[in-house]
PDB file of N, CA and C in Angstrom:
ATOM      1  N   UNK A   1      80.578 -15.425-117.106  1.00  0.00           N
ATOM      2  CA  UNK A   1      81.312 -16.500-117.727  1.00  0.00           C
ATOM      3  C   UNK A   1      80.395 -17.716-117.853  1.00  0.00           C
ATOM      4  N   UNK A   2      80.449 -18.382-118.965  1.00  0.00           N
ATOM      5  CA  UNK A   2      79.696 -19.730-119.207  1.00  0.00           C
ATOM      6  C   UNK A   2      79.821 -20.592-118.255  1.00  0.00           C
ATOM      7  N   UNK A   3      79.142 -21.415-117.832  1.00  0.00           N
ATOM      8  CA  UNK A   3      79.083 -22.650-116.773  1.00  0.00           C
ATOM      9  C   UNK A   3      79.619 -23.474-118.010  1.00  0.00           C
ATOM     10  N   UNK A   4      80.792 -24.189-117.378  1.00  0.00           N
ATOM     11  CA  UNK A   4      80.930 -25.374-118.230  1.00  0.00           C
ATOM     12  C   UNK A   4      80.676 -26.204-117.688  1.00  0.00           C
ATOM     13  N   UNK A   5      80.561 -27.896-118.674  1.00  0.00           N
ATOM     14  CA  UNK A   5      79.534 -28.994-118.550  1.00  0.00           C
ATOM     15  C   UNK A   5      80.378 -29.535-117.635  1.00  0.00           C
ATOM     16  N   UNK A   6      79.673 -30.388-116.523  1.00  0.00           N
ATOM     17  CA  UNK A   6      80.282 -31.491-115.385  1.00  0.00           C
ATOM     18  C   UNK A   6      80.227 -32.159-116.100  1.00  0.00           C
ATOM     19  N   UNK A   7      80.517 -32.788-117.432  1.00  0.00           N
ATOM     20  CA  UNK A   7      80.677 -34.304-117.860  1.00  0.00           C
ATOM     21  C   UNK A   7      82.544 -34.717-117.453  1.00  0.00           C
ATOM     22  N   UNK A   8      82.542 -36.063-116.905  1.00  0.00           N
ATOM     23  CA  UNK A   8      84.152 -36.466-116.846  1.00  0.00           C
ATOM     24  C   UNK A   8      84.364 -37.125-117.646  1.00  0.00           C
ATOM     25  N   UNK A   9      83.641 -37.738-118.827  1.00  0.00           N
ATOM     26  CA  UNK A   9      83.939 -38.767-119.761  1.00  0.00           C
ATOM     27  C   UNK A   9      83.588 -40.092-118.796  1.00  0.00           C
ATOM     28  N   UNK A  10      82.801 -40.388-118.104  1.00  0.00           N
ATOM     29  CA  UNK A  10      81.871 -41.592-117.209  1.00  0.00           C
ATOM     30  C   UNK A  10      80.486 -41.613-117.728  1.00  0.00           C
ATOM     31  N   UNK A  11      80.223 -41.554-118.995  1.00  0.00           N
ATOM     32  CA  UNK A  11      78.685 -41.694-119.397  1.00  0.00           C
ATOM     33  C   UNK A  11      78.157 -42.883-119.424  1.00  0.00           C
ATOM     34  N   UNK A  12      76.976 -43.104-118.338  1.00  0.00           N
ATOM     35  CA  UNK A  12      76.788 -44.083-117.704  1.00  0.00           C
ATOM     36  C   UNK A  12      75.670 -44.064-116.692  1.00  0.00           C
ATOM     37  N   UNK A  13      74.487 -44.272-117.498  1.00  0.00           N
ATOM     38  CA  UNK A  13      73.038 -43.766-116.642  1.00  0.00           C
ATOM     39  C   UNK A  13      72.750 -44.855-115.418  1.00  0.00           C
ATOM     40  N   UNK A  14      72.387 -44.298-114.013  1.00  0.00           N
ATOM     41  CA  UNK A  14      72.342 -45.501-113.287  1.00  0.00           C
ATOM     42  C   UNK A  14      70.640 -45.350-112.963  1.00  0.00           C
ATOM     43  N   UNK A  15      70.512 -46.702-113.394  1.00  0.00           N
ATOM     44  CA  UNK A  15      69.082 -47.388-113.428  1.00  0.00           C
ATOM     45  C   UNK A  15      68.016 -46.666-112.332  1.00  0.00           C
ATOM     46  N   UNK A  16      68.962 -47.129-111.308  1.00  0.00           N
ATOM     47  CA  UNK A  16      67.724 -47.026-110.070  1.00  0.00           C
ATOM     48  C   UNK A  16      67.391 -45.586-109.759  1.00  0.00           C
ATOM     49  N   UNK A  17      68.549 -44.756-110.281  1.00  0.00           N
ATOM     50  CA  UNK A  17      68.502 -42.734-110.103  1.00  0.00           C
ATOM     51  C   UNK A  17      68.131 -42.507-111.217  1.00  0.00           C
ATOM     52  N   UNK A  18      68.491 -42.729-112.799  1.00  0.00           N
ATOM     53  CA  UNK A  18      68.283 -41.882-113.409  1.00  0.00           C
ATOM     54  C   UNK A  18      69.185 -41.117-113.911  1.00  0.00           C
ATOM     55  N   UNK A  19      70.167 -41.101-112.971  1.00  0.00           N
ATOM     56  CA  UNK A  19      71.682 -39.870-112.701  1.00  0.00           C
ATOM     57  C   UNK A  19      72.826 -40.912-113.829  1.00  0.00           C
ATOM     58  N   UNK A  20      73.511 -40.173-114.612  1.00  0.00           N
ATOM     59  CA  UNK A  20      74.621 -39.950-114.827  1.00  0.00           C
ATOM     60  C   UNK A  20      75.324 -40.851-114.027  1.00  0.00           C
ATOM     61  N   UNK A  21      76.382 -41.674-113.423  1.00  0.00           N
ATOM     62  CA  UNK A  21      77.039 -41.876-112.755  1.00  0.00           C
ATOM     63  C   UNK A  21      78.542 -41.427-112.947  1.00  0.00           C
ATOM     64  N   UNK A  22      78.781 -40.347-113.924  1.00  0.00           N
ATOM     65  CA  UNK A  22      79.717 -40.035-113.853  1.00  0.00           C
ATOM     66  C   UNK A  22      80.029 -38.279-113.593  1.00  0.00           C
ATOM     67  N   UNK A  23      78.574 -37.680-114.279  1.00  0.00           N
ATOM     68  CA  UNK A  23      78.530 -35.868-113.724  1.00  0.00           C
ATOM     69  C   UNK A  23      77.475 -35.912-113.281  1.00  0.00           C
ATOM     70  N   UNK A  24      76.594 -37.010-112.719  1.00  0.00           N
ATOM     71  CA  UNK A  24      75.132 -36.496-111.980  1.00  0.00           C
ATOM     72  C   UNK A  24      74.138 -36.272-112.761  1.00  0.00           C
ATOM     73  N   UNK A  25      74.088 -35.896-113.600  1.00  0.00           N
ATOM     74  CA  UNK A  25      72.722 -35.319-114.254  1.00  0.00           C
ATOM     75  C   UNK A  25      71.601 -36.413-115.064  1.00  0.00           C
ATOM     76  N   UNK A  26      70.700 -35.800-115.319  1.00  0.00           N
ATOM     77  CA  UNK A  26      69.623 -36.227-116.001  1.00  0.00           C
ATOM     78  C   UNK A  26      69.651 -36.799-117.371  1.00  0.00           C
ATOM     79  N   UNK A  27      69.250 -37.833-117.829  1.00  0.00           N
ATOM     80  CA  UNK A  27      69.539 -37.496-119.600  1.00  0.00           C
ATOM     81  C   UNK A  27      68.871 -36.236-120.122  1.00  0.00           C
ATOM     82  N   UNK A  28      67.803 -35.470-119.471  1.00  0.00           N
ATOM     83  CA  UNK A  28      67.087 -34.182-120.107  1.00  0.00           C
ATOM     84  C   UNK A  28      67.991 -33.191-119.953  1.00  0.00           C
ATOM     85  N   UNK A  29      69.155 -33.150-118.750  1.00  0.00           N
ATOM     86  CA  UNK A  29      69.827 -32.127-118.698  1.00  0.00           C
ATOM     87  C   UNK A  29      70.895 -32.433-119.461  1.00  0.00           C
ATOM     88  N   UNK A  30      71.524 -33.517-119.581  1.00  0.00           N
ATOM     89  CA  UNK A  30      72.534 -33.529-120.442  1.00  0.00           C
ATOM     90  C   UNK A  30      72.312 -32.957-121.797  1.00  0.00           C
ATOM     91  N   UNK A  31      71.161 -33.663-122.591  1.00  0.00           N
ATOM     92  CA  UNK A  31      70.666 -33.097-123.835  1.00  0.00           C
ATOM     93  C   UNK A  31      70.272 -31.836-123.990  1.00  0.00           C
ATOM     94  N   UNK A  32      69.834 -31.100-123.504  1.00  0.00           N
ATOM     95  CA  UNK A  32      69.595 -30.035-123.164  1.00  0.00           C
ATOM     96  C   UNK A  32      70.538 -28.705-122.577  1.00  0.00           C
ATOM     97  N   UNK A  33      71.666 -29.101-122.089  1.00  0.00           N
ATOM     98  CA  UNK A  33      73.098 -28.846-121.991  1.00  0.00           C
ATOM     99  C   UNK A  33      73.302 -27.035-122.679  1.00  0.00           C
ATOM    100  N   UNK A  34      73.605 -27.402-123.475  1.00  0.00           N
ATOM    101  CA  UNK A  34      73.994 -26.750-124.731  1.00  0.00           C
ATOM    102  C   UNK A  34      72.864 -25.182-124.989  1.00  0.00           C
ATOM    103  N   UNK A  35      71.762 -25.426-124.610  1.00  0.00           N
ATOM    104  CA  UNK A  35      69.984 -24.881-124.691  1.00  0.00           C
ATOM    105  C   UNK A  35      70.146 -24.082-124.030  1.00  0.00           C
ATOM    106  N   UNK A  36      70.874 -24.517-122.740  1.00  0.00           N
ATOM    107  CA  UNK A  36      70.195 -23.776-121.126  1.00  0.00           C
ATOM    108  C   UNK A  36      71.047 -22.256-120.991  1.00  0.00           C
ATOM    109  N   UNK A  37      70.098 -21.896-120.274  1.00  0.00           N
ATOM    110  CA  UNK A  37      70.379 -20.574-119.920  1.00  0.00           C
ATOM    111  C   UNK A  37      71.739 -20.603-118.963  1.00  0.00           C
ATOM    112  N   UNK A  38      72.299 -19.498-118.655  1.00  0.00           N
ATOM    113  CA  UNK A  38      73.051 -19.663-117.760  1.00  0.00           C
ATOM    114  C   UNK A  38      72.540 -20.020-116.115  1.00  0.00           C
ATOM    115  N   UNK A  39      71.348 -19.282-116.026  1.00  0.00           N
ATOM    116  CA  UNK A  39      70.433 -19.484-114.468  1.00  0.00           C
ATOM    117  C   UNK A  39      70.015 -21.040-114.149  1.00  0.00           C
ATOM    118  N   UNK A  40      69.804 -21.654-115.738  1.00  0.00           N
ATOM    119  CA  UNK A  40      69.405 -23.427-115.982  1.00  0.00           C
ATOM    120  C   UNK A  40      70.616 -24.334-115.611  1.00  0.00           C
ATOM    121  N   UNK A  41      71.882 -23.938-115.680  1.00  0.00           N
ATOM    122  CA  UNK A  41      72.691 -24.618-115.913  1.00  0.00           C
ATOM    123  C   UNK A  41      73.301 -24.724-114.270  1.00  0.00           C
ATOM    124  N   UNK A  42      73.265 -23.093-113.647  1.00  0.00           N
ATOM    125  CA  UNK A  42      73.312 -22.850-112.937  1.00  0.00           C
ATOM    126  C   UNK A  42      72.718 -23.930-111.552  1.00  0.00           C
ATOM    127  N   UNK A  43      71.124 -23.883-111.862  1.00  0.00           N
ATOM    128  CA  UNK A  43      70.404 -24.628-110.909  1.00  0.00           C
ATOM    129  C   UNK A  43      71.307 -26.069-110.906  1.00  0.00           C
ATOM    130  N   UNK A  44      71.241 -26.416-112.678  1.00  0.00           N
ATOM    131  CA  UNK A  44      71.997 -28.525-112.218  1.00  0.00           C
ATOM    132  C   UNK A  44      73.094 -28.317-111.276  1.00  0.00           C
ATOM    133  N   UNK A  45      74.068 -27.530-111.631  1.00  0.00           N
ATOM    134  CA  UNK A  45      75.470 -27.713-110.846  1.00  0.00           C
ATOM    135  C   UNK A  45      74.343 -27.265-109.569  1.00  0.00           C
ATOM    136  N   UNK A  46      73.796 -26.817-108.762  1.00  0.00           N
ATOM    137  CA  UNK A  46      73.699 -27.043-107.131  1.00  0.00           C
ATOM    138  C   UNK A  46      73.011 -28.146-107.096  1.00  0.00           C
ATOM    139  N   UNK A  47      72.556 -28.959-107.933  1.00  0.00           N
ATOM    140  CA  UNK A  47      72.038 -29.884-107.496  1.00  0.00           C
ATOM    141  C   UNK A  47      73.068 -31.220-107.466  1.00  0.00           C
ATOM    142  N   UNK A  48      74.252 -30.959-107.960  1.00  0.00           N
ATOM    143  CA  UNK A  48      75.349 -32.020-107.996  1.00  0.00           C
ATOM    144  C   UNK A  48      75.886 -32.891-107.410  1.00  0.00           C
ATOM    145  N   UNK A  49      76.177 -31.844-106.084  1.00  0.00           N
ATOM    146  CA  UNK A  49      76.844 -32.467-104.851  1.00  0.00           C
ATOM    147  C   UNK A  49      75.917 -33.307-104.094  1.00  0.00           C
ATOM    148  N   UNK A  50      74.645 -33.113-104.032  1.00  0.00           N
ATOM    149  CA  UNK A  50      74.303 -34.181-103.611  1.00  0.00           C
ATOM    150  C   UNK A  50      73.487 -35.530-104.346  1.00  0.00           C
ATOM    151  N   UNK A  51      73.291 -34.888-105.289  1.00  0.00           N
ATOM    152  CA  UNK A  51      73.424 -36.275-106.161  1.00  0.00           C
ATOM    153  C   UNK A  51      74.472 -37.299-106.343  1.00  0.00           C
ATOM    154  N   UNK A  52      75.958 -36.814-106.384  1.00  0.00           N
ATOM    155  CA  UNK A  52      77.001 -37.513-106.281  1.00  0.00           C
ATOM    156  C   UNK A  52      77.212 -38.069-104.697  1.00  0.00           C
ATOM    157  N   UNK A  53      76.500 -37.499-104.338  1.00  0.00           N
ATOM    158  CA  UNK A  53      77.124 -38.210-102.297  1.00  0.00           C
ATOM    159  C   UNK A  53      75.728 -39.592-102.419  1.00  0.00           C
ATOM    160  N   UNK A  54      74.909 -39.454-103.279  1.00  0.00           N
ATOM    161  CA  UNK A  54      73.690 -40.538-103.280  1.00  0.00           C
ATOM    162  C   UNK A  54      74.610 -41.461-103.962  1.00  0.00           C
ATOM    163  N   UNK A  55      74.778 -41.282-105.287  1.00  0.00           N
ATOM    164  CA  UNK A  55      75.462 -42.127-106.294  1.00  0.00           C
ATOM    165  C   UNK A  55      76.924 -42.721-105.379  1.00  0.00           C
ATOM    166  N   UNK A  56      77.617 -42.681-104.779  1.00  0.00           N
ATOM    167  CA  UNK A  56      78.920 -42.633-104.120  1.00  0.00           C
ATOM    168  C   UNK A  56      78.028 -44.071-103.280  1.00  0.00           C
ATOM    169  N   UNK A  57      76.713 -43.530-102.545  1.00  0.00           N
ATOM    170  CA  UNK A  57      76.600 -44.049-101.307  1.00  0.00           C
ATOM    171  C   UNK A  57      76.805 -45.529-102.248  1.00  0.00           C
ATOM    172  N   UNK A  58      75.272 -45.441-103.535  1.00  0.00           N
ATOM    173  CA  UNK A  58      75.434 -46.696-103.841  1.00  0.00           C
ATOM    174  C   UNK A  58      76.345 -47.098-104.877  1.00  0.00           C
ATOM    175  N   UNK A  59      77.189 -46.399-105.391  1.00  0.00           N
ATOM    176  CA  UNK A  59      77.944 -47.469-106.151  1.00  0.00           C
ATOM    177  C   UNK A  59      79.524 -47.248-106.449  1.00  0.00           C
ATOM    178  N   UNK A  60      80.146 -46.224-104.957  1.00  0.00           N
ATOM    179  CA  UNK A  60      81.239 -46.159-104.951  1.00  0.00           C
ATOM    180  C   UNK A  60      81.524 -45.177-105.754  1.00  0.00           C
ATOM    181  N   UNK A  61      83.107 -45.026-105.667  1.00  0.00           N
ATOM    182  CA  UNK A  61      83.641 -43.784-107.003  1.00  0.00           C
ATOM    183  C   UNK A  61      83.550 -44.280-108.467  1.00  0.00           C
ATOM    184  N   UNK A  62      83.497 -43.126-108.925  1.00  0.00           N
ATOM    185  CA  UNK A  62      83.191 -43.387-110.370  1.00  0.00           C
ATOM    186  C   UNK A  62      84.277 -44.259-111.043  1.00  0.00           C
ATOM    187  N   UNK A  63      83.888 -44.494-112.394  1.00  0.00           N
ATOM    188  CA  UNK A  63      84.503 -45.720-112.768  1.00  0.00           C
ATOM    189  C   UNK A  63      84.562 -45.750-114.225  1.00  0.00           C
ATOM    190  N   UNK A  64      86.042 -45.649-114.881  1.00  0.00           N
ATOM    191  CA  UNK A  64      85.766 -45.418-116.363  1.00  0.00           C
ATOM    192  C   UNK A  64      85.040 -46.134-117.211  1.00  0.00           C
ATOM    193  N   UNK A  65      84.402 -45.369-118.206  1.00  0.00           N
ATOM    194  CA  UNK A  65      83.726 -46.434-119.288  1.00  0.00           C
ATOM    195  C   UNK A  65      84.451 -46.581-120.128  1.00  0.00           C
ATOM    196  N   UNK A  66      84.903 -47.998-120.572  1.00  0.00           N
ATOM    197  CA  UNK A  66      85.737 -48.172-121.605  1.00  0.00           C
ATOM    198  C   UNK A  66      85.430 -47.914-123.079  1.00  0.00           C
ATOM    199  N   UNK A  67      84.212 -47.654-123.104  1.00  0.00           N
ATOM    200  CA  UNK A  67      84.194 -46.899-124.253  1.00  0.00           C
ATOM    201  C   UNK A  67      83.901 -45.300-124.645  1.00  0.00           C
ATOM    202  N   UNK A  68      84.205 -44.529-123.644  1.00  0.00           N
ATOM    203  CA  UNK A  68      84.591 -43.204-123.460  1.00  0.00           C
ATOM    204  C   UNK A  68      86.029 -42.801-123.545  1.00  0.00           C
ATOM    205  N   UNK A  69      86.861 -43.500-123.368  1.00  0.00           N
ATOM    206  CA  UNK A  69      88.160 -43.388-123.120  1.00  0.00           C
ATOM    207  C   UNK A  69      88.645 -43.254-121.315  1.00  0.00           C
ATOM    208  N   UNK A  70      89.708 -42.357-120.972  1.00  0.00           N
ATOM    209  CA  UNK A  70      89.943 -42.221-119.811  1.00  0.00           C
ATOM    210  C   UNK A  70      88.802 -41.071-119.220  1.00  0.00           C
ATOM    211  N   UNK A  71      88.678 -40.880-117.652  1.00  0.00           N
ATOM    212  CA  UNK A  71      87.774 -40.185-117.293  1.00  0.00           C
ATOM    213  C   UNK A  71      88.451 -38.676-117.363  1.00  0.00           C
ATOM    214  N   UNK A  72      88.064 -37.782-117.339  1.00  0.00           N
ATOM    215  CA  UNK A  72      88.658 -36.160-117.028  1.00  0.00           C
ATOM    216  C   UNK A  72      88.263 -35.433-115.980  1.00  0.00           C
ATOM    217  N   UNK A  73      89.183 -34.386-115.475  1.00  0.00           N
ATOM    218  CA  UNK A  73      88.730 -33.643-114.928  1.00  0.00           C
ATOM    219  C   UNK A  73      87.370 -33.264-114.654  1.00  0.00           C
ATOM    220  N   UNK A  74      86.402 -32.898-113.378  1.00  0.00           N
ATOM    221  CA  UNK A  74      85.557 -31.938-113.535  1.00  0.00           C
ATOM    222  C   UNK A  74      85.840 -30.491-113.608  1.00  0.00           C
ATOM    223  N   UNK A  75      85.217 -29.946-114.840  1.00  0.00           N
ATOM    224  CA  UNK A  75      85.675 -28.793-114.733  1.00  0.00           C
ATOM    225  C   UNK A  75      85.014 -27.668-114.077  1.00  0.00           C
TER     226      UNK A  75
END
């Protein structure tokens, strides 16, 4: 079965990581998304959880962007 994308609708690169502050990832992985193998896609999601416990440390729970609309589910 396809890995689907961790985006929640929080697109929102944080400066000092690099990361997503709303699914964690890279801008190379985001763009690249779509490309990746299943084994590629595979690797970002384990790298998630702790990217989000970094992002959390510094800047709390996520937080809608008002110009995304409301945030969603991770799926």
């Amino acid at each position: 079965m396809a890995q689907a994308s961790p985006c929640i609708n929080i697109c929102r690169m944080h400066a000092g990581t690099g990361w997503c502050e709303g699914c964690a990832r890279t801008l190379d992985e985001i763009a690249t998304w779509g490309n990746m193998d299943e084994a590629g896609r595979r690797r970002v999601w384990e790298q998630l959880p702790q990217r989000q416990t970094v992002l959390r440390a510094l800047i709390g729970p996520p937080r809608a962007n008002p110009r995304m609309g409301p945030p969603k589910a991770a799926s």
